[in-house]
Each structure stands twice: as structure tokens, then as C-alpha cells.
Protein backbone atom coordinates (compact mmCIF):
# COMPACT_ATOMS: atom_id res chain seq x y z
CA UNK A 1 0.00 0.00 0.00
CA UNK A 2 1.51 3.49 -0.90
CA UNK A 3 0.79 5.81 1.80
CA UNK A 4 1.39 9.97 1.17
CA UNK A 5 0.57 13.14 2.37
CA UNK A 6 0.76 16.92 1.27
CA UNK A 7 3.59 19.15 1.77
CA UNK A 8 4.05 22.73 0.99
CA UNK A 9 7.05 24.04 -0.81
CA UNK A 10 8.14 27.39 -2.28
CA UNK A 11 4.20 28.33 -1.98
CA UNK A 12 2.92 25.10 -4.03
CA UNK A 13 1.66 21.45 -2.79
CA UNK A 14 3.79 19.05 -3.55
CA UNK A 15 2.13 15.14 -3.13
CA UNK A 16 5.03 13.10 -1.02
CA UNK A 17 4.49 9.73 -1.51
CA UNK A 18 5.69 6.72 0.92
CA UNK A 19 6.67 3.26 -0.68
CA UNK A 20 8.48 0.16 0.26
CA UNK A 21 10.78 -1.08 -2.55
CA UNK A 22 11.72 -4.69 -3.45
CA UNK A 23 14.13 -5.01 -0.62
CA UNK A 24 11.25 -3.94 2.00
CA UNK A 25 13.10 -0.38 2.26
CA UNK A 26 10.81 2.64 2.75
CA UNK A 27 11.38 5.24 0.34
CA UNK A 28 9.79 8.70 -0.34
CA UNK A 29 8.91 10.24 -3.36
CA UNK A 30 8.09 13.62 -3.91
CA UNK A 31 5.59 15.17 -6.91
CA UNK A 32 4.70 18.68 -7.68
CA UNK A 33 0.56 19.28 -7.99
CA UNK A 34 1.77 22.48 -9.18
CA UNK A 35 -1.18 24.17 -7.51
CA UNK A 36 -0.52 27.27 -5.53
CA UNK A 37 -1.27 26.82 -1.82
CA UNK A 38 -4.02 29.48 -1.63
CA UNK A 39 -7.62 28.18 -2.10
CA UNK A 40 -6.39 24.52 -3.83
CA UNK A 41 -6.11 22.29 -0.57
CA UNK A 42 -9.03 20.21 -1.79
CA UNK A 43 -8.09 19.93 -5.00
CA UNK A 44 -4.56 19.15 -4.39
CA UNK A 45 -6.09 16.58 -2.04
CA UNK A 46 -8.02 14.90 -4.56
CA UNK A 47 -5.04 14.77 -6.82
CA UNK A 48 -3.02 13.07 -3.47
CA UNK A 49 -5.44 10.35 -3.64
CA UNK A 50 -5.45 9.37 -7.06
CA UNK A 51 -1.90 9.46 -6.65
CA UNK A 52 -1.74 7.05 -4.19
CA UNK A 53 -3.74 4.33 -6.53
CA UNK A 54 -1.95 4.77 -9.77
CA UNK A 55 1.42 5.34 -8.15
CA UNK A 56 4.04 2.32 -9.24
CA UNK A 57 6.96 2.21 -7.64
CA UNK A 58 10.46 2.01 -9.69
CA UNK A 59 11.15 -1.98 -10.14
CA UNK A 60 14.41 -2.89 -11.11
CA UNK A 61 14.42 -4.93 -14.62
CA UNK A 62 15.28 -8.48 -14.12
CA UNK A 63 18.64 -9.71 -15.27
CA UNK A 64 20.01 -13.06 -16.16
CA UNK A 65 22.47 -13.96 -13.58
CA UNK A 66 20.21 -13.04 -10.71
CA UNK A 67 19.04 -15.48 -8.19
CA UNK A 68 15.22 -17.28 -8.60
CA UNK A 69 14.71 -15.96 -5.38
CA UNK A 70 15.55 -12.46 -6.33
CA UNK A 71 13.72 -12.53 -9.55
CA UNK A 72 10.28 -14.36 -7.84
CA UNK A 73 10.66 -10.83 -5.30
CA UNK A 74 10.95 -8.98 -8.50
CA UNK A 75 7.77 -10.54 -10.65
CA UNK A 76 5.79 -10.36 -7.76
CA UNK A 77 5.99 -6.66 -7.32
CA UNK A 78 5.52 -6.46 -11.35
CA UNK A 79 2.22 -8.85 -10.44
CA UNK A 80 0.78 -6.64 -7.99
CA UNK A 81 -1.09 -4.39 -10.36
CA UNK A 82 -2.21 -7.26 -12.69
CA UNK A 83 -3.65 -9.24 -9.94
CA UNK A 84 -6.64 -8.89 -7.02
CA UNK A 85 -5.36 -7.52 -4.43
CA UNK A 86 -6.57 -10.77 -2.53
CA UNK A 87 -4.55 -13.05 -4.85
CA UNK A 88 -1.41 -11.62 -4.40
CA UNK A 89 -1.93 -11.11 -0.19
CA UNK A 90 -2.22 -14.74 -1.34
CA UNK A 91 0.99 -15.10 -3.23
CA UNK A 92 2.69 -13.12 -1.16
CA UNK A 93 2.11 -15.03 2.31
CA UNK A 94 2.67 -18.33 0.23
CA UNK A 95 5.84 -17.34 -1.30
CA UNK A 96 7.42 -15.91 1.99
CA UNK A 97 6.38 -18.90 4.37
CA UNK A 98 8.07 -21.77 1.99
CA UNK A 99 8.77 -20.78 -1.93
CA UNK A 100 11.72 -17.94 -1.12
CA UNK A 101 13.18 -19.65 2.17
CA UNK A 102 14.37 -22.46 0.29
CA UNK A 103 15.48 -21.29 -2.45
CA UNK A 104 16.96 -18.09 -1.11
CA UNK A 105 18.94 -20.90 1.24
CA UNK A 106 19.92 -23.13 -2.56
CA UNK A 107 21.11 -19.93 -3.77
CA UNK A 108 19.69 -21.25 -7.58
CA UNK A 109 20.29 -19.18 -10.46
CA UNK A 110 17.36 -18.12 -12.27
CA UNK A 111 19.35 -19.22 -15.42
CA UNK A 112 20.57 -22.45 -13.33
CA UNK A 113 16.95 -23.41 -12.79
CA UNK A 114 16.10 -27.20 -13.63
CA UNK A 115 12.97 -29.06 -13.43
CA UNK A 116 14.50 -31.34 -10.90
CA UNK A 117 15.12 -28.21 -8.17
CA UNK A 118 11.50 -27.59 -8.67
CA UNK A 119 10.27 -30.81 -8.16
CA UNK A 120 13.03 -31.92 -4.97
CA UNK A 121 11.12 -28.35 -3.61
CA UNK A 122 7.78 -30.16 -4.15
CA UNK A 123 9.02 -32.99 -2.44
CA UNK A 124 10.03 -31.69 0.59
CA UNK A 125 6.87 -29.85 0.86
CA UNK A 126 4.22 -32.81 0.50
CA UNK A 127 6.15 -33.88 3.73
CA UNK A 128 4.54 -31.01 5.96
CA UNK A 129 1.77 -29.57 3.50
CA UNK A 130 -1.65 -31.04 1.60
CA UNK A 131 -1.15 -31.41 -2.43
CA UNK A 132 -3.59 -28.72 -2.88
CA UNK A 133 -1.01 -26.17 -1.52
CA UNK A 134 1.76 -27.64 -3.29
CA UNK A 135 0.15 -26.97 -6.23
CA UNK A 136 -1.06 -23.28 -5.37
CA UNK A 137 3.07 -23.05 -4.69
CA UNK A 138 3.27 -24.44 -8.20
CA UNK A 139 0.96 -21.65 -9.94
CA UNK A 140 3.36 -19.18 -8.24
CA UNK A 141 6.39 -20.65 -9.85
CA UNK A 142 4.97 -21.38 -13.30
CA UNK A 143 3.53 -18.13 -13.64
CA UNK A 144 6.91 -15.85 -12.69
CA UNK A 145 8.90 -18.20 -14.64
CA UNK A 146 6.36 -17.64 -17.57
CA UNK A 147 7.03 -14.13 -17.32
CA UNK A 148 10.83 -14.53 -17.46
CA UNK A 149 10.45 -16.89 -20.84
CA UNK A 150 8.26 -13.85 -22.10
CA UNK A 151 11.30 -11.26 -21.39
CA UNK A 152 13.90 -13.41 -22.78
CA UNK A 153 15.92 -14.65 -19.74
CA UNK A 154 15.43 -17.92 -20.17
CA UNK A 155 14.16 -19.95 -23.32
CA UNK A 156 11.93 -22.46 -22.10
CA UNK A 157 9.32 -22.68 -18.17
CA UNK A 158 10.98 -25.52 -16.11
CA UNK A 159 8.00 -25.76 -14.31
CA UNK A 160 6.19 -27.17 -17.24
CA UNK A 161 8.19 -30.01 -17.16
CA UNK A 162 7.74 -31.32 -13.83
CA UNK A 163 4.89 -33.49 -12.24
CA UNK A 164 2.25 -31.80 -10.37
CA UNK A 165 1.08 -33.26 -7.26
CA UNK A 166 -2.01 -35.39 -7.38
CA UNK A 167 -4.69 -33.18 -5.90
CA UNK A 168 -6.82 -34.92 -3.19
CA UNK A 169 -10.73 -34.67 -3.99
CA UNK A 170 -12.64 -32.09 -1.85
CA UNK A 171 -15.76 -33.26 -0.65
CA UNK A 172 -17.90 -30.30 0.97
CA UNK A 173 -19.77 -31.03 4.08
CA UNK A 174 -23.60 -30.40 4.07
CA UNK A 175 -26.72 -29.80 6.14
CA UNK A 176 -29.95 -31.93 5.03
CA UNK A 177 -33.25 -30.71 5.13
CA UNK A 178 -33.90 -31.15 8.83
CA UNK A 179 -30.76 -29.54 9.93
CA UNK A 180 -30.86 -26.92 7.99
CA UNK A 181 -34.39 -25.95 9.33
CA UNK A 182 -33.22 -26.54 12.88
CA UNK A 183 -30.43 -24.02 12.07
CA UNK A 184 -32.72 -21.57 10.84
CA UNK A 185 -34.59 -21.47 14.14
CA UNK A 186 -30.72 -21.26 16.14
CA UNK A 187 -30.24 -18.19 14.29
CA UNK A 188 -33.03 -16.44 14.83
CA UNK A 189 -33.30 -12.77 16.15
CA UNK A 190 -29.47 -13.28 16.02
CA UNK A 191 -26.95 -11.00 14.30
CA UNK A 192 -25.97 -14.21 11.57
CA UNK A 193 -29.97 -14.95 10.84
CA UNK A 194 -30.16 -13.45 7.35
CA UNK A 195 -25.94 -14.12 6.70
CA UNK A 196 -27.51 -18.12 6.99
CA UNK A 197 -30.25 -17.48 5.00
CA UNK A 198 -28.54 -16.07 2.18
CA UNK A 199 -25.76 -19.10 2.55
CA UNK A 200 -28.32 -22.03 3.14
CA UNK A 201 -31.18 -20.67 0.41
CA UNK A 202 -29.31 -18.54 -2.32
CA UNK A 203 -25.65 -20.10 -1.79
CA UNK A 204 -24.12 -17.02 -1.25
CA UNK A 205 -20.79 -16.92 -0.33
CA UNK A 206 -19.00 -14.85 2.64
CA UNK A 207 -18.09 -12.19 0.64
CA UNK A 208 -21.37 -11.75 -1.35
CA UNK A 209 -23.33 -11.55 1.80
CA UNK A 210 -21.61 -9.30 3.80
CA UNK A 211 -21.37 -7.26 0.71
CA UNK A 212 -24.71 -6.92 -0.26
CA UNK A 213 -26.72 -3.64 -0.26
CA UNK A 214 -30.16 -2.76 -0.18
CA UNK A 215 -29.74 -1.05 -3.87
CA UNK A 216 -29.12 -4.78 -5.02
CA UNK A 217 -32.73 -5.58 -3.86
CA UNK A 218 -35.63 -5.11 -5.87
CA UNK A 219 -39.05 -5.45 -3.65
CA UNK A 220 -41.42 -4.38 -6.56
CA UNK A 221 -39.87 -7.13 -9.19
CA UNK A 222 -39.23 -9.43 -6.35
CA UNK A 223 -35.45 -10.02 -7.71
CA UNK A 224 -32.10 -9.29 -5.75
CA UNK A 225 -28.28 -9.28 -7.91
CA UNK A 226 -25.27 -10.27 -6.58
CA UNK A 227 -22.25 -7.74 -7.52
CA UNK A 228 -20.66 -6.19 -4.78
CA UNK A 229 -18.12 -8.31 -2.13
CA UNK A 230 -16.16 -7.47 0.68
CA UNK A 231 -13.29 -9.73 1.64
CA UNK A 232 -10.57 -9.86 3.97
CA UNK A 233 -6.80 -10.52 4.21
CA UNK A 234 -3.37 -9.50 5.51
CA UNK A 235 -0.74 -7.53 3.06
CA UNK A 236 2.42 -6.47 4.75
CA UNK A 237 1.15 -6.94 8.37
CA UNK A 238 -2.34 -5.18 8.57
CA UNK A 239 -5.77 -6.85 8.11
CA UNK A 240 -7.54 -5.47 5.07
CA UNK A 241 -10.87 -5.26 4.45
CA UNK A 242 -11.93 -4.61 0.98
CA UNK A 243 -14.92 -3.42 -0.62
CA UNK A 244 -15.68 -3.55 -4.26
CA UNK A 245 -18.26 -3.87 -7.09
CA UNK A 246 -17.32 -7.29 -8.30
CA UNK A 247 -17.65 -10.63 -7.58
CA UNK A 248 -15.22 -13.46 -7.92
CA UNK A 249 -15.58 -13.99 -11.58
CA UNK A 250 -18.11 -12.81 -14.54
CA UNK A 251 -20.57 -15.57 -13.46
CA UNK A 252 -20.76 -14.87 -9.96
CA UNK A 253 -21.97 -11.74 -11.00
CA UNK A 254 -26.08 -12.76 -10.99
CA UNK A 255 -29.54 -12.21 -10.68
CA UNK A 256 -31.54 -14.61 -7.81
CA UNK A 257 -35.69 -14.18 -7.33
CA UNK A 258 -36.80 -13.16 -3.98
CA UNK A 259 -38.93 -15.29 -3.11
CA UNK A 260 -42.04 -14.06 -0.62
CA UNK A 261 -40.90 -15.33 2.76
CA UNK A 262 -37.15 -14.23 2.28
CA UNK A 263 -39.26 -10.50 0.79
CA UNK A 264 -40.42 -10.76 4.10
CA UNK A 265 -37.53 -11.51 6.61
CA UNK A 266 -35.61 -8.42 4.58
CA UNK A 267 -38.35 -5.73 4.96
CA UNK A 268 -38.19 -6.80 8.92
CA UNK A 269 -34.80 -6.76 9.14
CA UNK A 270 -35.00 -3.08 7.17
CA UNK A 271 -37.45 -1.77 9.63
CA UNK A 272 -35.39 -3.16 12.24
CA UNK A 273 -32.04 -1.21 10.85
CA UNK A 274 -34.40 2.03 10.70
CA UNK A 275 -35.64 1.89 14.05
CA UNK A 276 -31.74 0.94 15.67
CA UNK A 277 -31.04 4.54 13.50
CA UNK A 278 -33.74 6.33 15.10
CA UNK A 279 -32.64 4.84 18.57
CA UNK A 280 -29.01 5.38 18.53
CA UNK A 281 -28.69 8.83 16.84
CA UNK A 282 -25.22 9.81 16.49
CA UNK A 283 -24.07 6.49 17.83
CA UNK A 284 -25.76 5.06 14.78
CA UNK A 285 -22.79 4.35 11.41
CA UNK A 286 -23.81 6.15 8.46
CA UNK A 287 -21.21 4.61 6.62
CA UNK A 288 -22.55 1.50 5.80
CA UNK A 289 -26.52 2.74 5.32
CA UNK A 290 -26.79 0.82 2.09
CA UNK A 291 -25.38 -2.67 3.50
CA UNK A 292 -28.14 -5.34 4.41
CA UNK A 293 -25.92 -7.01 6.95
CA UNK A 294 -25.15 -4.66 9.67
CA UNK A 295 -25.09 -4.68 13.61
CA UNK A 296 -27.47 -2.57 16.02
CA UNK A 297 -24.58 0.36 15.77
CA UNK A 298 -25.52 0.08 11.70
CA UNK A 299 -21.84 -1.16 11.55
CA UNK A 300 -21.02 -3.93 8.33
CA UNK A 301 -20.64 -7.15 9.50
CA UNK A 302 -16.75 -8.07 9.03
CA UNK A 303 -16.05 -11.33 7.07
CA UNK A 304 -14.09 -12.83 10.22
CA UNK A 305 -17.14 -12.03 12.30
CA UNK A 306 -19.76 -14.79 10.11
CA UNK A 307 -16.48 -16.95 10.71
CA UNK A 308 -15.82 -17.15 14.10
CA UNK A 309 -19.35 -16.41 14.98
CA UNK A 310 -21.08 -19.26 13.10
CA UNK A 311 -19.30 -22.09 14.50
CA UNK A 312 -20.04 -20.72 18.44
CA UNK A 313 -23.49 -20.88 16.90
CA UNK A 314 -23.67 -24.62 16.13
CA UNK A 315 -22.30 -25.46 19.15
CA UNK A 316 -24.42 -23.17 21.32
CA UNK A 317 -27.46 -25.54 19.99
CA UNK A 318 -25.64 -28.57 19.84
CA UNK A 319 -25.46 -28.81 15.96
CA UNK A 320 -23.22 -30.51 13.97
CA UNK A 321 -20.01 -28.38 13.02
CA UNK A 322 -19.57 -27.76 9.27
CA UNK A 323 -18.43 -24.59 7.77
CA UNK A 324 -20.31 -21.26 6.86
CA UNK A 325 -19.38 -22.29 3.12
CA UNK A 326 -20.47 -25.56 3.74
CA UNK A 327 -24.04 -23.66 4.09
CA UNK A 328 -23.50 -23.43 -0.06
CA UNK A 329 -22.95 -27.16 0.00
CA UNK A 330 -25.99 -27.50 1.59
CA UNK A 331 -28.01 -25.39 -1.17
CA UNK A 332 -26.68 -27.59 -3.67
CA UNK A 333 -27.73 -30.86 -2.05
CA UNK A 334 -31.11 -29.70 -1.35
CA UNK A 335 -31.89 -28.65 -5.29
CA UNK A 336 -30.02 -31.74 -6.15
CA UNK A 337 -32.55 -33.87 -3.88
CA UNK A 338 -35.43 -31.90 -5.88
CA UNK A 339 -34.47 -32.98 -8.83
CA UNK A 340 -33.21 -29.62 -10.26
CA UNK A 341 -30.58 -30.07 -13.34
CA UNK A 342 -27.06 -29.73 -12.60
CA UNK A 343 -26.85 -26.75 -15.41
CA UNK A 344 -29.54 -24.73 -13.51
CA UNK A 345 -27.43 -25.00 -10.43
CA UNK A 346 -24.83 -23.80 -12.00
CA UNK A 347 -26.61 -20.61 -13.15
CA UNK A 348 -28.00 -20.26 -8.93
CA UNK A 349 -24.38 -20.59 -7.80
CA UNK A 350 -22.40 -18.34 -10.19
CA UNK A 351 -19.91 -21.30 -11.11
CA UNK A 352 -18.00 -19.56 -14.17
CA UNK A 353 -18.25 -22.97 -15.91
CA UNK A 354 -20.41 -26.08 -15.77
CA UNK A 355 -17.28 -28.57 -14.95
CA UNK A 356 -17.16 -26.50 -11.63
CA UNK A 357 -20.14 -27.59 -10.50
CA UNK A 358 -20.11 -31.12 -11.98
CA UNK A 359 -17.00 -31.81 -10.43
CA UNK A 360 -17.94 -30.68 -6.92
CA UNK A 361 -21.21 -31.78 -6.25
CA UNK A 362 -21.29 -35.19 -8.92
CA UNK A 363 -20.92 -37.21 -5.82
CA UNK A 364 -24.71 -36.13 -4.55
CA UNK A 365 -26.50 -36.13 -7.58
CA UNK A 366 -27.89 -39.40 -6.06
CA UNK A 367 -31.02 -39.24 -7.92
CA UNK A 368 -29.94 -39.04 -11.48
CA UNK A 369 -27.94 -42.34 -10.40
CA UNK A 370 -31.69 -43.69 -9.25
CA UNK A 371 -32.95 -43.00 -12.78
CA UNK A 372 -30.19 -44.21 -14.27
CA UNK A 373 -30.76 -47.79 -12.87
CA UNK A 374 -34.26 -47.38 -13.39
CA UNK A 375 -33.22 -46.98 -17.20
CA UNK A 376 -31.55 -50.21 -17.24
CA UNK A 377 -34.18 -52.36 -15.89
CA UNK A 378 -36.91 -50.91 -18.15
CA UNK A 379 -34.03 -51.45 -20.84
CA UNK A 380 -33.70 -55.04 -20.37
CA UNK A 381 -35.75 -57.62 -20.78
CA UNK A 382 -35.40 -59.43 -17.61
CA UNK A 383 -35.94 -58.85 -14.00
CA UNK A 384 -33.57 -59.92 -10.95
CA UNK A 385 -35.54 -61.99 -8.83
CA UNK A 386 -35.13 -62.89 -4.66
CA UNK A 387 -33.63 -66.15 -3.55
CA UNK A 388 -37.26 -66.57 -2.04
CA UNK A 389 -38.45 -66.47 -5.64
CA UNK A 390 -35.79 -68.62 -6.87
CA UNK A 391 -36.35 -71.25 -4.76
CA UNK A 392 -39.89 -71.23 -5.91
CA UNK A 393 -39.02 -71.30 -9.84
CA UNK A 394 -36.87 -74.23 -9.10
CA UNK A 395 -33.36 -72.49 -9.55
CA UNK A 396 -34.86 -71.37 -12.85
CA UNK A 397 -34.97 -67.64 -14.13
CA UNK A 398 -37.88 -66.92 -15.43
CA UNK A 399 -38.41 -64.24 -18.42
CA UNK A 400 -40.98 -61.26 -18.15
């Protein structure tokens, strides 16, 4: 994060910018507004904080006889304005707990790289680690060492020669029908009531629900759309809470019906938020009036809030412990069990692509399986009688 302020100089603002550079060094740079001090605070201000978005600070240019290590610092900072800010909090912390301590130790070469330093890394790491993060520290490495094939250090990705781990298959934890109605009633009149509503019912994830506003929600054409998140992580030491109007991918991005008892629940829980304003005066947050998920103080729900708080929950009422995604599980089991088509729960989820959703919840389409079988015995012309049966035919099959 580029932090600045404004300074005055020879009678003009000048924007002074605060960066740390690829060796974690803080550095200052200073830029002329070259707006008079007299009457142009605000706009000098306004040109401070666009500064501070588009800023880039200066990244040394790779070279060939550098270290990986020393390049991977390199192509990460070059990554950080291609990238969600999310995914690279992500490649950061994964690249600084295992990728650059030991290779930084091997002292490698970024020229000197072979497949088989890669894959003794991988190794090593499926001793301590699951194959799923092995291969998230795999999409690190393939993708810097793309980059350096696509600036000419080095002809050809040694990562793309190597073998991947086998990733282990995920299988998703879910309420049925009965628990999920038993949870509804726990979390009732409770802060994470309509946060398990929108998990359990719409499949929402943690990030669409505390991020959705009541300018999403349509109450004359009954319809609510899902396309503004807020998600949290840690960049450089400080928690980060972000807010923005998109959703994980284009898909996500949706349109759901509101359906007359969840109309209902949202108009309460409106009236409620009113009232709490009305109450509190000045206590009361204006700064999150359009969010649906809010406290009494009209403050957002935080994302590690629903996550720590949902668990307590279960166990408070003695009910089983899954996750709060595992409430999206859930809403795919239950449309599953009511025979709607895989495709269509697609489309309610926001899954960019239909393999997504195959692949994740094949294992309880349970009643396509049921007609499947169904299909074969109607098929063929024979039916599979009980020993009690055979014993009365003699030993003898007998043809429909």
C-alpha cells in the first residue's frame, strides 16, 4: 500500500508519496501538484489520492544472472497491479512462508533453474503440507517463470516439465433438510440470521453476503443481484478489508428471485435497521446505510465475524459443526434432492463454468444415479428376482 501526504514548498503542494521497494526499504517520493497553496487544498487533495492508486513504484528490470529468489521478489511486485489484491496477499504469504526460504537458502540461479530443483522443492513440501497447496506453490512458480520466458531470460518454463502433485478430492460437508431448518430457528433474532439465510437458500458466499446492499434488492420485481463483495486478508502486516463492485468472476456476478418469505424476513430486518437509527442517533454508522448485513450500531458485519461467529453458533445448539461455506454445499444438495438439473445450479451458484459444478457436487446427484438404474431395468428384458423367488421357480430364471 503506498501511503502519502501533502507538503508545501516554495508556496505550491507538492504530493510526497511513501513506498516500500523490493528489498522492503521505505522510500519517499516527492511530486509537484503544481497548484498554488491558496484556495487549492481540496483539489490538491483529490489529486493526493489518485496518486496514491496509480502510483508504481520504480522496479528494477530483471537480469540473467540473478538469483530465482531475487527474480520471484521482482515478478511479484511487477504482479501486484495485474492481480486482485486478494490473490497476491495470497501469493505473497505463500511465497514468503516456503517458496523464497528455500530457495533463497539453494542460492539457484534463475538461469541455473532445472525441473529437478523444482520438483526436490515439491518434495520436501508434501512432507509437511496437503497437495492442494503444493500446487497453489506451483501456480506461483509457473507463472513468474512464464514471465521470465516472455522477457527473454530464459528460453523455455521448467515448471512445465515437472509433475504436479495429485490433488486430493474435496468433498464439501452439508446440512440436510432437517438440519438446515433446525439451524434456521438457532439463528433467529441473532446477528448471523439473514448471513444463513442467504448461505443455506441462495448459496451465497462470505463475501457476497456481507457485501450486499439494499440497492441490489428489488421489492417491486421481487429479484435481488449479486455484484458487490467485501473480503478480507493480511498484506504487509495489517488486516484489510476490501470493498468492491465485483464478484469473484463474470458468473458470480447474478440475478436470484426473492422469493415471498425471504421478501419478508428483509423488509423486517429493514425496519429493524431504521428503528436501531432512530434509537441510537449519532451512535448510529452512516457509513454503511446501504449494506443489508449490519449490527445494532448500523456497523457492516466483518467477514471474520460470520467466521468465528457461526461455528459458536452450532455449538451453542448442539449442531453438527460444518463450515459457513459448507451452508452453499448444503443449497446444492437440497436442489439436487429436488431434482433440479445440474446446469440450472450452476446458473443459482455463479460457477464460471459447468465442470465446476459437476466436479464438486457429482458425488450427490444421487437421484440421477436412481434414474439411471431405473433406465436399465426398463431397458432389459429381464428382471432380478429374490432367492425366495428362486427357490420357488426351481433355480430357474424366469423371463418377463
Amino acid at each position: 500500500m503506498v501511503a502519502g501526504h501533502l507538503q508545501e514548498k516554495k508556496g505550491y503542494f507538492y504530493m510526497v508519496l511513501t513506498y516500500k521497494d523490493h528489498e522492503g526499504k521505505r522510500k519517499n517520493k516527492w511530486i509537484s501538484t503544481k497548484l498554488p497553496v491558496k484556495g487549492n487544498k481540496k483539489r490538491a487533495q483529490e489529486l493526493l489520492r489518485e496518486a496514491r492508486k496509480t502510483f508504481e513504484p520504480d522496479i528494477p528490470v530483471p537480469t540473467e544472472d540473478m538469483l530465482f529468489s531475487d527474480f520471484l521478489k521482482q515478478w511479484l511486485e511487477i504482479a501486484k497491479s495485474t492481480i486482485q489484491l486478494t490473490t497476491y496477499s495470497s501469493y505473497i504469504g505463500m511465497s514468503n512462508s516456503a517458496i523464497l526460504p528455500y530457495f533463497e537458502e539453494k542460492k539457484i540461479k534463475l538461469t541455473d533453474l532445472k525441473p529437478k530443483d523444482i520438483q526436490d522443492f515439491y518434495t520436501l513440501q508434501l512432507k509437511r503440507v496437503k497437495a492442494s497447496t503444493v500446487i497453489h506453490y506451483h501456480a506461483i512458480i509457473h507463472k513468474a517463470l512464464k514471465y521470465a520466458v516472455k522477457i527473454e531470460l530464459i528460453p523455455t518454463n521448467p515448471a512445465s516439465k515437472i509433475e504436479r502433485p495429485r490433488q486430493e478430492r474435496f468433498v464439501g460437508s452439508f446440512y440436510d433438510t432437517k438440519e438446515v431448518n433446525q439451524l434456521f430457528e438457532a439463528a433467529k433474532g441473532t446477528n448471523l440470521e439473514i448471513p444463513i439465510l442467504l448461505g443455506a437458500f441462495y448459496g451465497l458466499r462470505r463475501s457476497e453476503v456481507v457485501g450486499l446492499k439494499w440497492s441490489a434488492i428489488d421489492f417491486e420485481n421481487n429479484s435481488l443481484v449479486i455484484k458487490h463483495t467485501v473480503t478480507a486478508f493480511n498484506l504487509d502486516g495489517k488486516h484489510i478489508i476490501q470493498a468492491k463492485d465485483s464478484t469473484k468472476n463474470k458468473s458470480s456476478m447474478r440475478t436470484l428471485p426473492l422469493v415471498p418469505a425471504f421478501k419478508e424476513k428483509l423488509l423486517a430486518m429493514k425496519e429493524k435497521q431504521e428503528f436501531n437509527r432512530k434509537l441510537c442517533g449519532r451512535s448510529y454508522s452512516k457509513d454503511y446505510l446501504d449494506y443489508v448485513c449490519v449490527n445494532e450500531l448500523g456497523v457492516r458485519l466483518r467477514p471474520g465475524y460470520i467466521t468465528t461467529a457461526f461455528p459458536k453458533l452450532l455449538e451453542d445448539h448442539g449442531l453438527r459443526r460444518i463450515r459457513f461455506h459448507d451452508l452453499r454445499h448444503s443449497c446444492a444438495s437440497l436442489l439436487l434432492a429436488n431434482n433440479v438439473p445440474m446446469k440450472q445450479i450452476q446458473d443459482w451458484l455463479g460457477h464460471s463454468d459447468f465442470s465446476t459444478t459437476a466436479n464438486i457436487y457429482a458425488h450427490l446427484d444421487y437421484n440421477s444415479k436412481i434414474s439411471s438404474a431405473q433406465a436399465m431395468v426398463d431397458g432389459l428384458n429381464f428382471v432380478i428376482e429374490t432367492p425366495k423367488e428362486v427357490e420357488q421357480n426351481n433355480g430357474s430364471i424366469q423371463p418377463k
